[in-house]
C-alpha atoms as a PDB file:
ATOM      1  CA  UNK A   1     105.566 -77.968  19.284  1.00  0.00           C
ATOM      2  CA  UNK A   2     107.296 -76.806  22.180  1.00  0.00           C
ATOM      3  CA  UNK A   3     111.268 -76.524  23.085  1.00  0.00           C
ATOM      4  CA  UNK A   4     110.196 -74.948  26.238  1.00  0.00           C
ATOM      5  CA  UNK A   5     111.787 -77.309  29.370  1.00  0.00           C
ATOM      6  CA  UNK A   6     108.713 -77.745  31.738  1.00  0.00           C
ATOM      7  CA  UNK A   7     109.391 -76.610  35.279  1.00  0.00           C
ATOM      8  CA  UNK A   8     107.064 -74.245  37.568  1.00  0.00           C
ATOM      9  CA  UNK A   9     107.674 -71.223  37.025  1.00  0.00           C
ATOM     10  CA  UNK A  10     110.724 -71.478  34.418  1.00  0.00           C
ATOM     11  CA  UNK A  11     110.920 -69.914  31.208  1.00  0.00           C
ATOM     12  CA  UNK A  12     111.544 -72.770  29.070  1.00  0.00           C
ATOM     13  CA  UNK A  13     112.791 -74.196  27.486  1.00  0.00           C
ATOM     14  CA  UNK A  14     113.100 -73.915  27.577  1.00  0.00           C
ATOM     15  CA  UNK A  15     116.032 -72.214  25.841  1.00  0.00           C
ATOM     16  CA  UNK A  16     118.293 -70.318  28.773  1.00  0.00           C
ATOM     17  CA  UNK A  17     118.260 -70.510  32.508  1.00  0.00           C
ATOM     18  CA  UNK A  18     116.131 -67.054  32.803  1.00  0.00           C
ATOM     19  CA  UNK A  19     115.978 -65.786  36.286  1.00  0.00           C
ATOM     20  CA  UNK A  20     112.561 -64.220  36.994  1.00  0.00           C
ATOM     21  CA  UNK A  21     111.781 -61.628  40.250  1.00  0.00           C
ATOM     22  CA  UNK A  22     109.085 -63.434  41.824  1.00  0.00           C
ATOM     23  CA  UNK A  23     105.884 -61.898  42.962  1.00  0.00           C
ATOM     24  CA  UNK A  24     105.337 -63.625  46.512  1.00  0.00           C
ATOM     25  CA  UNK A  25     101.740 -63.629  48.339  1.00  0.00           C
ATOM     26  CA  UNK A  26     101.585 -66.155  50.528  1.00  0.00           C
ATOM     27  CA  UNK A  27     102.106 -69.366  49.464  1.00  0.00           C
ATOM     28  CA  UNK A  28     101.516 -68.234  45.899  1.00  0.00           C
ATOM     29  CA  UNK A  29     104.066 -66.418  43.711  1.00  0.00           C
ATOM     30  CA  UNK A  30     103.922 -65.131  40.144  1.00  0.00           C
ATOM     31  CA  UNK A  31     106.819 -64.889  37.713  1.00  0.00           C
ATOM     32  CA  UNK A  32     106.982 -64.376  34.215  1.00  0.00           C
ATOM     33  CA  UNK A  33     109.477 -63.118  31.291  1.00  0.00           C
ATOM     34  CA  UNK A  34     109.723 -60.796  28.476  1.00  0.00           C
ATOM     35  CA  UNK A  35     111.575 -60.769  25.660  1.00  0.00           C
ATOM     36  CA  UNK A  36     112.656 -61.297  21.969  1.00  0.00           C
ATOM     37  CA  UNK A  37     114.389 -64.457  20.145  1.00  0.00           C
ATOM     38  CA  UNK A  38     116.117 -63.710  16.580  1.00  0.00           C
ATOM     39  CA  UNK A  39     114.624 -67.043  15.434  1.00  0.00           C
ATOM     40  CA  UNK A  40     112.139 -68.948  16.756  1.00  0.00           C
ATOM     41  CA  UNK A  41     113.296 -72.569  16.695  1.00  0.00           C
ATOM     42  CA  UNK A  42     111.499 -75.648  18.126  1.00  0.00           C
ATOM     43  CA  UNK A  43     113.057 -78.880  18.586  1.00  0.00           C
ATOM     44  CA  UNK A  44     115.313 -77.731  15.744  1.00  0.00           C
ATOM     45  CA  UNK A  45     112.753 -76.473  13.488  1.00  0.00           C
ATOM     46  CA  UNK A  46     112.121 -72.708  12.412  1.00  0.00           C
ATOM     47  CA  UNK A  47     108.572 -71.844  13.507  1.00  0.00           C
ATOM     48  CA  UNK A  48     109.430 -67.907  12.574  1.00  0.00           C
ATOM     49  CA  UNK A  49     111.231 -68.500   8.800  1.00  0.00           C
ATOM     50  CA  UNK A  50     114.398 -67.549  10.955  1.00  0.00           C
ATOM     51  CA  UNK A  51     113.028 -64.064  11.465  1.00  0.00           C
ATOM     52  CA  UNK A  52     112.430 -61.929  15.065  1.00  0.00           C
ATOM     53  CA  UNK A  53     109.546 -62.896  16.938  1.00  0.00           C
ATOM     54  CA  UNK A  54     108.309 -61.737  20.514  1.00  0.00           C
ATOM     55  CA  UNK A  55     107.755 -63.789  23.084  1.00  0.00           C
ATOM     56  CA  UNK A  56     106.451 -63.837  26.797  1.00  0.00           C
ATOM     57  CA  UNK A  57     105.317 -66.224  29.943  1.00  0.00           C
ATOM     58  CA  UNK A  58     103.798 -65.963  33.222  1.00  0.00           C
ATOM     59  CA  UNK A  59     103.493 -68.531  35.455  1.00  0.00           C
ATOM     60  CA  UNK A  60     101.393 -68.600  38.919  1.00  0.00           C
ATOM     61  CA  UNK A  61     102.753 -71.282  41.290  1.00  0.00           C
ATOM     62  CA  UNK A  62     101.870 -73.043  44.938  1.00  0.00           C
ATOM     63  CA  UNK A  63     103.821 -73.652  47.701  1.00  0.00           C
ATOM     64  CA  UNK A  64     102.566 -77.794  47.061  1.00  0.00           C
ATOM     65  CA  UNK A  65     103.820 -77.617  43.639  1.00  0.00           C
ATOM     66  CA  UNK A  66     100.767 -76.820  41.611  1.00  0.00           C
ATOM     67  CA  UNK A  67     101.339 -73.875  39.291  1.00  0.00           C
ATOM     68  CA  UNK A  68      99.265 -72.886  35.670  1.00  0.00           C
ATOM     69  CA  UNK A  69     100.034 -70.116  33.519  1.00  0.00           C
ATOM     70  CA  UNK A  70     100.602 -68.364  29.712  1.00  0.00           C
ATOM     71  CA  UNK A  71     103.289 -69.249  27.009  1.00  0.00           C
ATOM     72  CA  UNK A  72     102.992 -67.249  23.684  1.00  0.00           C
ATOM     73  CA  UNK A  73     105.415 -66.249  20.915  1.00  0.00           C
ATOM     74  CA  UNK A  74     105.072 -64.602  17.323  1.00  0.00           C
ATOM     75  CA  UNK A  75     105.106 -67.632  14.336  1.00  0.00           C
ATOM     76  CA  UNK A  76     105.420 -67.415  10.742  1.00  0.00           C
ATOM     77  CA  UNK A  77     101.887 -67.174   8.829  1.00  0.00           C
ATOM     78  CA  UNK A  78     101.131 -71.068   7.690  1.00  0.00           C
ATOM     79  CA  UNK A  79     104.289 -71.884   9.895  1.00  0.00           C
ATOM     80  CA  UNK A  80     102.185 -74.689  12.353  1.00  0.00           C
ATOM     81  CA  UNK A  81     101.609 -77.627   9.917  1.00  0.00           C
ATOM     82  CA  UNK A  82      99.908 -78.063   6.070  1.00  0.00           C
ATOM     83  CA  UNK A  83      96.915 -76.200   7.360  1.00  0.00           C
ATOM     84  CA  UNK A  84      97.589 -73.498   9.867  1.00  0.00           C
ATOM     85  CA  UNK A  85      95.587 -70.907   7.257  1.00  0.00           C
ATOM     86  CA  UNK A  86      96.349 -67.608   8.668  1.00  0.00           C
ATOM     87  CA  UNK A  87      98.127 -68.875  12.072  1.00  0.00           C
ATOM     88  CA  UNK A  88     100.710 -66.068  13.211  1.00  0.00           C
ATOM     89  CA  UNK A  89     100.676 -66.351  17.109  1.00  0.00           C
ATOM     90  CA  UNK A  90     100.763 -69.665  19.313  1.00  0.00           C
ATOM     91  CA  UNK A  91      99.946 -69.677  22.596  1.00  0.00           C
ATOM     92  CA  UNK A  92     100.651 -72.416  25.173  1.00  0.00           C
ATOM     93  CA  UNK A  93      98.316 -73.095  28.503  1.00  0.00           C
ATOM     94  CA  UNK A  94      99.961 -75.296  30.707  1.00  0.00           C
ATOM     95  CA  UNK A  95      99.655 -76.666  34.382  1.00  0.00           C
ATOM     96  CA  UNK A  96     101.074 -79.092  36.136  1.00  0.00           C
ATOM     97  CA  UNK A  97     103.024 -80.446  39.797  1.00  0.00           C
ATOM     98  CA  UNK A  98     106.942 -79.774  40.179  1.00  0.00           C
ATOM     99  CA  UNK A  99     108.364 -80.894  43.723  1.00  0.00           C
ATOM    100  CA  UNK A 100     111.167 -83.277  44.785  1.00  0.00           C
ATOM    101  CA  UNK A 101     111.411 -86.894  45.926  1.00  0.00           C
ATOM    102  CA  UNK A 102     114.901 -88.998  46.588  1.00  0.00           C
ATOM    103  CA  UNK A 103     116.673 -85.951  45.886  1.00  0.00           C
ATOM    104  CA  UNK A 104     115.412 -85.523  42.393  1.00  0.00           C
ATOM    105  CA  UNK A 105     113.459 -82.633  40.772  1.00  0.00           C
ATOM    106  CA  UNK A 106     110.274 -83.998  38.757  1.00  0.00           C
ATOM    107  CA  UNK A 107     107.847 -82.075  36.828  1.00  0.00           C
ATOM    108  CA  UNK A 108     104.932 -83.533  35.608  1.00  0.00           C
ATOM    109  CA  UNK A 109     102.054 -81.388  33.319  1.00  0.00           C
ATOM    110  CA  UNK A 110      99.668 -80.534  30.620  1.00  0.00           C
ATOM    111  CA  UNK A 111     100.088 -77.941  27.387  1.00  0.00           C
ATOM    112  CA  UNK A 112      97.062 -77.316  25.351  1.00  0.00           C
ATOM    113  CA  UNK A 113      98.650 -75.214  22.394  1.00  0.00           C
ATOM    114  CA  UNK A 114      96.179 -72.756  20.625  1.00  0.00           C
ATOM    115  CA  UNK A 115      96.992 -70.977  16.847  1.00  0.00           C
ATOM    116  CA  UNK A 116      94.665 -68.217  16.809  1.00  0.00           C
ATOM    117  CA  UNK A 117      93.242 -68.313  13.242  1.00  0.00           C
ATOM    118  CA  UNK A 118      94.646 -71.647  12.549  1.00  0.00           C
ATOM    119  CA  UNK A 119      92.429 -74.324  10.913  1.00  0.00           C
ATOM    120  CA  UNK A 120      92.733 -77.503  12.969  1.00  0.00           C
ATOM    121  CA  UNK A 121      96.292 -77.697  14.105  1.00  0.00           C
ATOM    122  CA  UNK A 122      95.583 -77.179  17.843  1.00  0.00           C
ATOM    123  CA  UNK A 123      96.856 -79.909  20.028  1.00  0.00           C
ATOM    124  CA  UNK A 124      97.302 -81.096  23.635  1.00  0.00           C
ATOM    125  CA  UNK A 125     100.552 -82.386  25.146  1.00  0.00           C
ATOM    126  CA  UNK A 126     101.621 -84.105  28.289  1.00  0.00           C
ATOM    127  CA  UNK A 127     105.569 -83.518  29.589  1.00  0.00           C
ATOM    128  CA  UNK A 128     107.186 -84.912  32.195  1.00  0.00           C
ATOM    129  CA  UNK A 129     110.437 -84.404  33.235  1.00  0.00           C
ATOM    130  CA  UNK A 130     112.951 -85.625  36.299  1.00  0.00           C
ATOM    131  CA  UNK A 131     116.488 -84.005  36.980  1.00  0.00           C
ATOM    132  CA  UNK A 132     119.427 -83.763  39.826  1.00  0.00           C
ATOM    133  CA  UNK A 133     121.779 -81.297  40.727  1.00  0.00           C
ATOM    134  CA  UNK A 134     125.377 -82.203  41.460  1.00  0.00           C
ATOM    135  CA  UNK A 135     127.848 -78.939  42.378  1.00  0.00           C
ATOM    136  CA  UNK A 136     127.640 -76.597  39.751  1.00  0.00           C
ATOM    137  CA  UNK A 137     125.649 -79.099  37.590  1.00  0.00           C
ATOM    138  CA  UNK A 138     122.239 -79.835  36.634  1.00  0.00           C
ATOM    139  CA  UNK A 139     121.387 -83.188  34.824  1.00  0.00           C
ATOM    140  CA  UNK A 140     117.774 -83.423  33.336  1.00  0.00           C
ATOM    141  CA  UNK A 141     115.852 -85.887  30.875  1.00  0.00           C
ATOM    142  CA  UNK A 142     112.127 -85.973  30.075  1.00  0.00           C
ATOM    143  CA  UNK A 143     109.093 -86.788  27.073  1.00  0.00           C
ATOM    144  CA  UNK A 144     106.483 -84.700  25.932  1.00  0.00           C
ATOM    145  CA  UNK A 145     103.921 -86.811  24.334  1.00  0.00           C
ATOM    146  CA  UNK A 146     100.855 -86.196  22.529  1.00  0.00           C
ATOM    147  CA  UNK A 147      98.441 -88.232  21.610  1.00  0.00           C
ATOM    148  CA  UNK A 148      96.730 -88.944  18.322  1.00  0.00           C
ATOM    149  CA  UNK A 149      94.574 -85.656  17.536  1.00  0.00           C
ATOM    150  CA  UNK A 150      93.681 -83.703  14.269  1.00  0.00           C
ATOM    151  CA  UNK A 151      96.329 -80.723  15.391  1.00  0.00           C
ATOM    152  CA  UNK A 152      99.101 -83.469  14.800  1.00  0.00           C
ATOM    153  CA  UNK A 153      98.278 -85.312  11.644  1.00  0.00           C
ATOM    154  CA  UNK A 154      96.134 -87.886  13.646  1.00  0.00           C
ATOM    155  CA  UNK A 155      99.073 -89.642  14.471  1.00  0.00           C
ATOM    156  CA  UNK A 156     100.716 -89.751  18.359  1.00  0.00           C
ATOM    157  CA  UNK A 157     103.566 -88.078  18.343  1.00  0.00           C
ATOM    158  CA  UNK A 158     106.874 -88.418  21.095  1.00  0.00           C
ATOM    159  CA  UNK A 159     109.589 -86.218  22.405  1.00  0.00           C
ATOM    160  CA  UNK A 160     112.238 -87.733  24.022  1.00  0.00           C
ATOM    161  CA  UNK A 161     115.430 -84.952  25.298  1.00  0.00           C
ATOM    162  CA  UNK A 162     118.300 -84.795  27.826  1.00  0.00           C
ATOM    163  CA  UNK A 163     119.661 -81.761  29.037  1.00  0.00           C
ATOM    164  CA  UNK A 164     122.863 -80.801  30.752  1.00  0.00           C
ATOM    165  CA  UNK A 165     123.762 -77.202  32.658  1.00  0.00           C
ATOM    166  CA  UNK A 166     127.320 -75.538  34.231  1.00  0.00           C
ATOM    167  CA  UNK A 167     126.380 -72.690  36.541  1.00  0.00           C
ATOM    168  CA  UNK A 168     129.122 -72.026  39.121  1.00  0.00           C
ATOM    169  CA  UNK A 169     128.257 -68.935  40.894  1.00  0.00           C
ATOM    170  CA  UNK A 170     131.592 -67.042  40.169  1.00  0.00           C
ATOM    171  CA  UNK A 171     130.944 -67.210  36.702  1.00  0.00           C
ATOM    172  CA  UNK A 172     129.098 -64.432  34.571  1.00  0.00           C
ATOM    173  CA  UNK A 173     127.741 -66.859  32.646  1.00  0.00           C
ATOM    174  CA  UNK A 174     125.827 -70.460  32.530  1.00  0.00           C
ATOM    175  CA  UNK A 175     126.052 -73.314  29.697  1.00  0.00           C
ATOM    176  CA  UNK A 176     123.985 -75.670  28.416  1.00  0.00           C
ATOM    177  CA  UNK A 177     123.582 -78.475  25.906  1.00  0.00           C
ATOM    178  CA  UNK A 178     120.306 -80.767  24.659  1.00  0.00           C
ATOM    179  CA  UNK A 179     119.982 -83.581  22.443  1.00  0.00           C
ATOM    180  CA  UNK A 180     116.257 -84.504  21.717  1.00  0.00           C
ATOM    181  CA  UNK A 181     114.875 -87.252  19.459  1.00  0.00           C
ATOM    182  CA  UNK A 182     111.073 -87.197  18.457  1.00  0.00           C
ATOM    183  CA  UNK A 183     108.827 -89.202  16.312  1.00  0.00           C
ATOM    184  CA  UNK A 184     105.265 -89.556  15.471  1.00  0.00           C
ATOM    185  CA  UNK A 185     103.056 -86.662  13.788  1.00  0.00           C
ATOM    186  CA  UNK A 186     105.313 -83.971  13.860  1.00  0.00           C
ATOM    187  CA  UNK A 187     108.731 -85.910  12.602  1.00  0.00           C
ATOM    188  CA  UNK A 188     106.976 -89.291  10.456  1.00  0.00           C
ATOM    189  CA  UNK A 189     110.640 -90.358   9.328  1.00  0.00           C
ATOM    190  CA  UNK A 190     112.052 -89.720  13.223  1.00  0.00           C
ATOM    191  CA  UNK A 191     114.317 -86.649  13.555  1.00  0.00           C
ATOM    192  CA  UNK A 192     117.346 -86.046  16.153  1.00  0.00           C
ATOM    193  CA  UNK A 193     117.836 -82.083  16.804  1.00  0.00           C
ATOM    194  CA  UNK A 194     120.627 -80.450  19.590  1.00  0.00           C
ATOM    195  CA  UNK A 195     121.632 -77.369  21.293  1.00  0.00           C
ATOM    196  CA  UNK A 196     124.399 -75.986  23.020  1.00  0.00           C
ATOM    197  CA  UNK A 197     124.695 -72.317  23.828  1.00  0.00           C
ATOM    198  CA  UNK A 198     125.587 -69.543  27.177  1.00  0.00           C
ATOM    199  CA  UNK A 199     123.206 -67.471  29.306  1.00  0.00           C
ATOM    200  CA  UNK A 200     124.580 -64.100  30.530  1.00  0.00           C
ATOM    201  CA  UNK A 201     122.375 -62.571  33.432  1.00  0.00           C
ATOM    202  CA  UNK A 202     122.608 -58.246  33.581  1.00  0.00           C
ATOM    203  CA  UNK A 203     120.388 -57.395  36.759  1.00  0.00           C
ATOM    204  CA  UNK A 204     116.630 -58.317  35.730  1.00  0.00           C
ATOM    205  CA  UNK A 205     117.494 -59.231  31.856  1.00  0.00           C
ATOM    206  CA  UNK A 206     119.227 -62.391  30.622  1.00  0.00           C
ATOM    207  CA  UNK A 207     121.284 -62.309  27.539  1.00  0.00           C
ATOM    208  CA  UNK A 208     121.385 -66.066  25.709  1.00  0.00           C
ATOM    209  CA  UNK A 209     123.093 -67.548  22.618  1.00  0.00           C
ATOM    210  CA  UNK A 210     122.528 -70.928  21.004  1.00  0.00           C
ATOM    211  CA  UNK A 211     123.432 -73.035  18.134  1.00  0.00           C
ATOM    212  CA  UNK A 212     120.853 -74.902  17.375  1.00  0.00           C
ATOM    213  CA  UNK A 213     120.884 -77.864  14.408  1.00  0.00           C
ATOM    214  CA  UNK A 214     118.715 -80.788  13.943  1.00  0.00           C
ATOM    215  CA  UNK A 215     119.056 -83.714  10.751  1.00  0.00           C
ATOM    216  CA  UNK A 216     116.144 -82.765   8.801  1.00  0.00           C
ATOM    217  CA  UNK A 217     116.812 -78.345   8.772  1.00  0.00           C
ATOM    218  CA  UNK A 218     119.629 -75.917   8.106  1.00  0.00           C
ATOM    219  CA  UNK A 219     121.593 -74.632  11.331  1.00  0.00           C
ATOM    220  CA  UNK A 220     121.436 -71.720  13.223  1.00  0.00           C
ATOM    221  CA  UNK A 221     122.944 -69.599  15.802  1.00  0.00           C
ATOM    222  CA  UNK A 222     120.038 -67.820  17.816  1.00  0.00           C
ATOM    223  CA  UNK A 223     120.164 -64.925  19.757  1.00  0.00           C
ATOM    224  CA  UNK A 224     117.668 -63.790  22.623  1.00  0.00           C
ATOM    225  CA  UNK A 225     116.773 -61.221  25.350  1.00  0.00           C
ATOM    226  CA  UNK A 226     114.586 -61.650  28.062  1.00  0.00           C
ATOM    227  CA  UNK A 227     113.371 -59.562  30.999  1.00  0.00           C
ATOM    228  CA  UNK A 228     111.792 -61.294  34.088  1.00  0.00           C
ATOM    229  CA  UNK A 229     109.565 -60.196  36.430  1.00  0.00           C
END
């Protein structure tokens, strides 16, 4: 399961707005970030048994809009449903379009998330995602959904999440809030998990903090550093 907000070349999530250094050549560019998160949580859940873990991305992207690349982070052993068996790494390939139309963003892709070691609990997933910017503000909503496959209990499973950023540029520091719902597989009796935390950028490194609760797990405020490249 991914937090990770789908964009080309963004680092999720994801969880911070993470500026990366791009590599330019041409019309293509590579980007990519670093870093460390003190829990690993996803959509809510812990997928690190609110310990440390590692994480890193690169992403390759096209002047059109195309753009592939890398997603992996440290997990906790058995932490990727009943059956991971031994699973202690996930790693997310991913591709997709991003471009604009009517003065919205829109992201559309593919993940295919791999558990080294893991015993059927690999699965594919398809996001999409549209958002505007207004001033200082960025306004986004999307769905990841994946369809019925062994990695997710045979049963479909849906993501639905809006997201909301304040960036002025005279500010050392950006905040954000989410709200997702999901259902299917991964959450059988629905679950509603949120997010609201800052993003501190110090030259090529971005300092972030987030509390981060859902309705079906404890709490928690998580910490992260990232470098981008």
């Amino acid at each position: 399961m991914k937090y990770r907000v789908i964009a080309a070349g963004l680092a999720a999530l994801c969880a911070s707005s993470l500026p990366a250094l791009a590599q330019e050549a041409g019309p293509w560019s590579v980007e990519g970030r670093v870093g460390a998160v003190s829990d690993y949580r996803d959509r809510g859940y812990t997928l690190s048994a609110e310990e440390p873990v590692l994480q890193g991305e690169a992403t390759l992207s096209h002047a059109s809009g195309l753009y592939g690349g890398v997603w992996g982070s440290g997990i906790e052993e058995y932490g990727v449903g009943p059956d991971g068996d031994g699973a202690t790494v996930e790693v997310t390939l991913y591709a997709g379009w991003a471009g604009s139309a009517g003065g919205f963003d829109i992201d559309l892709g593919v993940w295919s998330n791999v558990y080294p070691d893991g015993d059927d609990v690999n699965y594919v997933e398809f996001p999409a995602q549209i958002g505007r910017t207004l001033g200082d503000a960025t306004f986004s909503t999307g769905v990841v959904w994946a369809p019925s496959q062994t990695g997710t209990g045979d049963e479909a499973n849906t993501w639905v999440w809006t997201r909301a950023e304040y960036a002025p540029e005279d500010w050392p520091v950006s905040l954000h809030a989410m709200v997702g719902h999901e259902d299917g597989g991964f959450a059988p009796d629905g679950k509603t998990d949120w997010r609201v935390g800052v993003a501190a950028p110090l030259g090529a490194f971005t300092l972030g903090v987030d509390w981060v609760d859902s309705d079906t797990e404890d709490n928690a405020v998580v910490a992260s550093v990232f470098w981008g490249f």
